[in-house]
Protein backbone atom coordinates (compact mmCIF):
# COMPACT_ATOMS: atom_id res chain seq x y z
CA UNK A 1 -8.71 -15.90 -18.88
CA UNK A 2 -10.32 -13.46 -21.11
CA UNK A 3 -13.68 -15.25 -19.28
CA UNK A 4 -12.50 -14.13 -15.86
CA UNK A 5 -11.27 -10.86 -16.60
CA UNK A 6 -14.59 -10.05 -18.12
CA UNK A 7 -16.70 -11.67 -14.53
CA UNK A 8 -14.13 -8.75 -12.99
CA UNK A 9 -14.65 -5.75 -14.89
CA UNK A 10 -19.09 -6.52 -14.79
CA UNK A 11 -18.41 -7.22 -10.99
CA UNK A 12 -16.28 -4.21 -10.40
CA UNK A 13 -18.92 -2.35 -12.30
CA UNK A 14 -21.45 -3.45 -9.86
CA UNK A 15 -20.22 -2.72 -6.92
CA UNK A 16 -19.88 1.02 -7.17
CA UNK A 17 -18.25 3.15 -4.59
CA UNK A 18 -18.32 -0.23 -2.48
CA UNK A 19 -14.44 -1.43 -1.95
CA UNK A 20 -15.81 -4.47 -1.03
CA UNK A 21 -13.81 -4.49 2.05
CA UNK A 22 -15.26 -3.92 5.97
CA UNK A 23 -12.04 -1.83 6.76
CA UNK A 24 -11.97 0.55 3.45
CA UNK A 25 -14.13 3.84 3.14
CA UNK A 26 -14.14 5.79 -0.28
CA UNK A 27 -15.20 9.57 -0.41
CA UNK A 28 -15.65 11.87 -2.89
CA UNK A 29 -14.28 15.07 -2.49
CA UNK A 30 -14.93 16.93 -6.21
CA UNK A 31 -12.57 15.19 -8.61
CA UNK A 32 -10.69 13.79 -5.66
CA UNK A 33 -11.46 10.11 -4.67
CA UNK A 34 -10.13 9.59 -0.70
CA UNK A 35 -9.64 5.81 0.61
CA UNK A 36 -9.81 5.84 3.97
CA UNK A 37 -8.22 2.50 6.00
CA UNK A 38 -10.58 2.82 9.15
CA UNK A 39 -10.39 -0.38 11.39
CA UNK A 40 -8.93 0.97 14.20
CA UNK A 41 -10.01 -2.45 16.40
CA UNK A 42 -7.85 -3.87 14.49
CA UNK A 43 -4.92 -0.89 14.32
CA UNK A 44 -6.13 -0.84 10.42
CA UNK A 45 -4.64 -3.95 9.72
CA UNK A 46 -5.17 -5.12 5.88
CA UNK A 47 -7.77 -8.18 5.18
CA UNK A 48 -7.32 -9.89 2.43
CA UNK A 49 -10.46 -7.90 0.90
CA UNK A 50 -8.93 -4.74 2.22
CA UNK A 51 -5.82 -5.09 0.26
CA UNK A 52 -7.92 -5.86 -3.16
CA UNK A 53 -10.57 -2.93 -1.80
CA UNK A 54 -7.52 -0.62 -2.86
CA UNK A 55 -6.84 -2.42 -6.22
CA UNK A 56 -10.53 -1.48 -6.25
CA UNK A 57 -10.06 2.12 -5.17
CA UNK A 58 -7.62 2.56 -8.21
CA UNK A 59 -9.08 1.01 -10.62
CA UNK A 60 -12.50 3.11 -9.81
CA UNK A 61 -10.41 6.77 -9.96
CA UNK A 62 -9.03 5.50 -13.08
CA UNK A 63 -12.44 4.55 -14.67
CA UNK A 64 -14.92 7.11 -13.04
CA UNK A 65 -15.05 10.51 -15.60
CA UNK A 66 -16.27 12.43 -12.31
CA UNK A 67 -13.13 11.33 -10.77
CA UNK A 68 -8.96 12.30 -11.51
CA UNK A 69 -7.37 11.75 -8.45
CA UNK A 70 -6.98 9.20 -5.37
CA UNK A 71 -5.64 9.96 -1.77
CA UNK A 72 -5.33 7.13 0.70
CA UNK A 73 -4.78 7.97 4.03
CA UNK A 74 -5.50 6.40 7.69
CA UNK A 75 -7.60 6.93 10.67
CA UNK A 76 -6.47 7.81 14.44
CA UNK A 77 -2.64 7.20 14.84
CA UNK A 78 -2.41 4.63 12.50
CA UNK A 79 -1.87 4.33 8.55
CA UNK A 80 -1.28 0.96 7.83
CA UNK A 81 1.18 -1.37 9.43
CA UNK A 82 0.47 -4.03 7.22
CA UNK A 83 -1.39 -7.27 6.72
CA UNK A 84 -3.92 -8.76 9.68
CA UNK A 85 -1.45 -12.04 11.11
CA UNK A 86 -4.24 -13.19 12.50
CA UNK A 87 -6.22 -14.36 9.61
CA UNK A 88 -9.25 -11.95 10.87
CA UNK A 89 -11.91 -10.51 8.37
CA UNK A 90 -14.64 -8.14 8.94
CA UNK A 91 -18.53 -8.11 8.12
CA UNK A 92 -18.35 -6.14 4.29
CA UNK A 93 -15.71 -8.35 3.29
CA UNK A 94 -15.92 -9.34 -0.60
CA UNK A 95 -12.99 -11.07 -2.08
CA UNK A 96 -13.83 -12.45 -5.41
CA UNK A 97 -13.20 -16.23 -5.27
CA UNK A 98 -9.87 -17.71 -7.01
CA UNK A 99 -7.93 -14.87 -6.13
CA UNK A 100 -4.69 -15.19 -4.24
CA UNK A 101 -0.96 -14.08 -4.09
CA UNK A 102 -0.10 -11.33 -6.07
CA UNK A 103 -3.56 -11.43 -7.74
CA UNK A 104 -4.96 -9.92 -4.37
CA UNK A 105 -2.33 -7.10 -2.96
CA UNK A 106 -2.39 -3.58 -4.66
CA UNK A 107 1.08 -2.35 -5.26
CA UNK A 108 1.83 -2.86 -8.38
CA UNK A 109 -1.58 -2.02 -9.57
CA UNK A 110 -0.91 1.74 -7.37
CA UNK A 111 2.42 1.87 -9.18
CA UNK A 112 1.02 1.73 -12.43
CA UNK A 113 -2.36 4.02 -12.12
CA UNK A 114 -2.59 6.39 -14.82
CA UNK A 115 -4.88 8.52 -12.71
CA UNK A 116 -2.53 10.72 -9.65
CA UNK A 117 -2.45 8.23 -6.04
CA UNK A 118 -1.21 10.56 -3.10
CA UNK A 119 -0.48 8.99 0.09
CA UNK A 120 -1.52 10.74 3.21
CA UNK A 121 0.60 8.75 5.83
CA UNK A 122 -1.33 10.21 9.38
CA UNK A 123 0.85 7.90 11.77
CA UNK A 124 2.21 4.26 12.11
CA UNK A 125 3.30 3.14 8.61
CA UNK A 126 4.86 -0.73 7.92
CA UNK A 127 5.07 -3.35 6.19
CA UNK A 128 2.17 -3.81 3.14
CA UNK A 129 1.11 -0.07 4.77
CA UNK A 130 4.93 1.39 3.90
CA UNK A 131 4.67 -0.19 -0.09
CA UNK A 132 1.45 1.68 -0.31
CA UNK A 133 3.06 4.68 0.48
CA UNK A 134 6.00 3.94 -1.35
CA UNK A 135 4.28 2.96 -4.25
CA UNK A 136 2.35 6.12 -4.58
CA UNK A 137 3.13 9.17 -6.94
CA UNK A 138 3.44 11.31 -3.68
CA UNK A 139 3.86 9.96 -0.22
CA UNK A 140 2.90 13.04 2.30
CA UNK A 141 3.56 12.32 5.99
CA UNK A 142 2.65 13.53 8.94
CA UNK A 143 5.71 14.65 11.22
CA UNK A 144 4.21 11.80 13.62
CA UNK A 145 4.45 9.24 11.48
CA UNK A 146 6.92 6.13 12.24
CA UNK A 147 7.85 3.73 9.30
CA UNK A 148 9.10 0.01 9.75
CA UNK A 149 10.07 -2.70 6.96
CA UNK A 150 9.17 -5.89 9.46
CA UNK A 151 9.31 -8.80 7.11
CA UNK A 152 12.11 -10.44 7.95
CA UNK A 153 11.17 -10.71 11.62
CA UNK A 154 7.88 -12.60 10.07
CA UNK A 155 10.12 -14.94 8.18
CA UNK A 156 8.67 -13.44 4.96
CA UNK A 157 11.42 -12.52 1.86
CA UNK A 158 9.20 -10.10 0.71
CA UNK A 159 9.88 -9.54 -3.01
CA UNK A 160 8.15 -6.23 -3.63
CA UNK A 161 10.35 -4.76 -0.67
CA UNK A 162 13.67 -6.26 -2.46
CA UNK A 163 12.98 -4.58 -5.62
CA UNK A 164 11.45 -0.87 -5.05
CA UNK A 165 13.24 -0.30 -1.69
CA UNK A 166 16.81 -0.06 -2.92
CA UNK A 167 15.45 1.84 -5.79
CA UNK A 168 14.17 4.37 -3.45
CA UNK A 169 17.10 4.86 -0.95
CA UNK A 170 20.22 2.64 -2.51
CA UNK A 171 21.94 -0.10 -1.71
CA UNK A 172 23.20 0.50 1.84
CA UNK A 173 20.14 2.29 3.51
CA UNK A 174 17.76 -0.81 1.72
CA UNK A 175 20.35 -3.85 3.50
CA UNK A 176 19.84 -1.40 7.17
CA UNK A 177 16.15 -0.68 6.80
CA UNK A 178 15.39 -4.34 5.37
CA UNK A 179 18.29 -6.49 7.67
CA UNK A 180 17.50 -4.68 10.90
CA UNK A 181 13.57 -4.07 10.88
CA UNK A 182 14.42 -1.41 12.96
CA UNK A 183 11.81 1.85 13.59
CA UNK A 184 12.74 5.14 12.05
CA UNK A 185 10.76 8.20 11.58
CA UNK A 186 9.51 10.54 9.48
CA UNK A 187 12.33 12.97 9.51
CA UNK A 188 15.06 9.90 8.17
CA UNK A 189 11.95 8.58 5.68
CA UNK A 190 12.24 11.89 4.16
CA UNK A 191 15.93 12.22 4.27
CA UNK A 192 16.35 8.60 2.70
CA UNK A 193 13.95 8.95 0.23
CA UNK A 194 11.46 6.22 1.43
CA UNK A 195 9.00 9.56 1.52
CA UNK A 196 9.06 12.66 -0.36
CA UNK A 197 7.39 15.23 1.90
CA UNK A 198 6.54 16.13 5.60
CA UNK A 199 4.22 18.29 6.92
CA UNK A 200 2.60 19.54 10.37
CA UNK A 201 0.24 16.78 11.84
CA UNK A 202 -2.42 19.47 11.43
CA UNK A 203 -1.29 20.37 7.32
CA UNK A 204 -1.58 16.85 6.16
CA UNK A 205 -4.96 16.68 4.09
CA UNK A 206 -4.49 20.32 2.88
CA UNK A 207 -1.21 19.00 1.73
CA UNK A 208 -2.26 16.08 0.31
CA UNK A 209 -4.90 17.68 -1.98
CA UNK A 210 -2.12 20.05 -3.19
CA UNK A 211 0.24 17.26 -4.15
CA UNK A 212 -2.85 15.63 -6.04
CA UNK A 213 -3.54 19.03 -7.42
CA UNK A 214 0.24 19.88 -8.28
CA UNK A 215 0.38 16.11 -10.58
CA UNK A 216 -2.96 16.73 -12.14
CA UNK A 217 -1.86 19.93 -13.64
CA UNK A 218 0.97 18.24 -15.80
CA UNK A 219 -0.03 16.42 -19.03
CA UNK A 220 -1.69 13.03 -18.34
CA UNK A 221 -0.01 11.28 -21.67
CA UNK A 222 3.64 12.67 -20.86
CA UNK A 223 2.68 12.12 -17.16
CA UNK A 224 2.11 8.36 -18.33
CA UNK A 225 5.53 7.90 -20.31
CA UNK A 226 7.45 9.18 -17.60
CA UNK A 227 5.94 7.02 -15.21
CA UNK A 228 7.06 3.99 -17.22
CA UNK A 229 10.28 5.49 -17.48
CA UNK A 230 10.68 5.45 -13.70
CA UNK A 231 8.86 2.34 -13.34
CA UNK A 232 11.47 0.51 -15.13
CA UNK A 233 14.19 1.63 -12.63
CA UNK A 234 12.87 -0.94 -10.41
CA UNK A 235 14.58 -4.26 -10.00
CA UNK A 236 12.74 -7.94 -10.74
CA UNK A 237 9.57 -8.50 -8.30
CA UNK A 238 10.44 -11.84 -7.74
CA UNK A 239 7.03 -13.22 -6.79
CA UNK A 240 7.57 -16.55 -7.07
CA UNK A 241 10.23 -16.93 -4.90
CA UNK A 242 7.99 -15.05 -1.71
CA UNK A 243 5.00 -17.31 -2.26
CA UNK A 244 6.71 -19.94 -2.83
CA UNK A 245 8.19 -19.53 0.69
CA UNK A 246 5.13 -18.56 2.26
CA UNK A 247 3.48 -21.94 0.96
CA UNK A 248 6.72 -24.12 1.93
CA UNK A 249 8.81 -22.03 4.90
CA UNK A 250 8.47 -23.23 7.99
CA UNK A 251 10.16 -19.20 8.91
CA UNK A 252 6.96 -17.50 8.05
CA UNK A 253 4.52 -19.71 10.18
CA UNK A 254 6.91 -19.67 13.35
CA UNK A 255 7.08 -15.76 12.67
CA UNK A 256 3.61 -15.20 12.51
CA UNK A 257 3.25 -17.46 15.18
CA UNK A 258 5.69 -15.38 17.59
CA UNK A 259 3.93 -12.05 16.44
CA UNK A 260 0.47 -13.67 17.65
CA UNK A 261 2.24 -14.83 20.96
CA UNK A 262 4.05 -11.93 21.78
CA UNK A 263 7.52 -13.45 21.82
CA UNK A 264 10.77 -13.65 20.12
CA UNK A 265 10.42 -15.94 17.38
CA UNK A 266 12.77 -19.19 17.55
CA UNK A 267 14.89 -19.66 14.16
């Protein structure tokens, strides 16, 4: 409701550079906002609060007049490998209340951000962690990184997967990547198109501020029309149907259940 939306935009106003979100740093760096996924305790698995800290993140760059840009990148050996199984939160965490399902994760809203959002992928890279990435202008990994779409060994039909990956690498490399859950790294990302460049473990921030640097040089209102353009090559995020099974599946509670366990899941 126009009530609602209003609460959001005076909340979002008050909290700042806070993400509201334990596991999320944001730096300035001149015109350059960086979101930083540190919680390495937990292998920077995304809370809840963590995934709508990034919503946060872009919705700051894209409001901020000191800021043009947004890089989101990882600590250790790990980017992202995707949301926290185990329900866990950390101290920080600030979820506005009544949010949930698509109103909470922040890939559509990365998609769409009229200000530049470079990934820095540093290392491991999966699941929710992989649609950042993917959803990002510019996706720069490390030569380290490894890349995983793991859904379907969770039980989950994830929808956002089923649209943008086959948009990003066809038809036949989507059913492998998305049917087999299997590992590949950053040398077939790049060559499939999941990624669009790789650099030196060493060159990856450098690299990352030129590809933010590179996008903010073209014209932000012709930037913004293309983007639509491209946007629109993306099939239907069929929403309803993932939360619907996430609600009513028993798949996704024995998966997550075998993940916690450490054992093959029984189907």
């Amino acid at each position: 409701t126009r009530h609602s939306l209003f609460a959001r935009i005076v909340y979002a106003a008050a909290m700042g550079d806070d993400l509201g979100a334990g596991g999320l740093r944001f730096e300035r760096e001149g015109a350059i906002g960086w979101c930083i996924i540190d919680r390495p305790a937990a292998r920077n698995a995304f809370t809840p609060a963590m995934y709508y800290g990034l919503k946060r993140a872009v919705r700051l760059v894209n409001s901020d007049p000191d800021l043009a840009a947004l890089i989101i990148t990882g600590v250790d050996d790990v980017f992202a490998p995707g949301g926290d199984l185990g329900g866990r939160s950390e101290p920080g965490d600030d979820l506005p209340a009544g949010l949930a399902g698509d109103d909470v994760v922040p890939f559509l809203t990365i998609r769409d951000s009229r200000a530049p959002v470079i990934s820095a992928v540093n290392g491991i890279c999966q699941a929710g962690g992989l649609l950042v990435a993917m959803m990002s202008d510019i996706a720069v990994a490390s030569e380290r990184a490894t890349f995983r779409v793991p859904e379907l060994l969770r039980g989950i039909p994830d929808a956002t997967f089923a649209a943008a990956l086959p948009a990003h690498v066809g038809i036949a490399a989507a059913r492998d990547l998305l049917l087999s859950a299997r590992r590949f790294d950053a040398a077939e990302a790049l060559r499939l198109g999941v990624i669009s460049r790789v650099v030196p473990h060493d060159q990856l921030r450098e690299a990352a501020l030129t590809a933010a640097r590179e996008v903010l040089q073209t014209a932000p209102l012709a930037r913004a029309q293309v983007k639509r353009m491209l946007n629109e090559r993306y099939g239907q995020f069929d929403y309803q149907t993932m939360f619907g099974s996430l609600e009513t599946s028993p798949e996704p509670r024995e998966g997550m259940r075998a993940f916690m366990e450490k054992r093959d899941p029984e189907w």
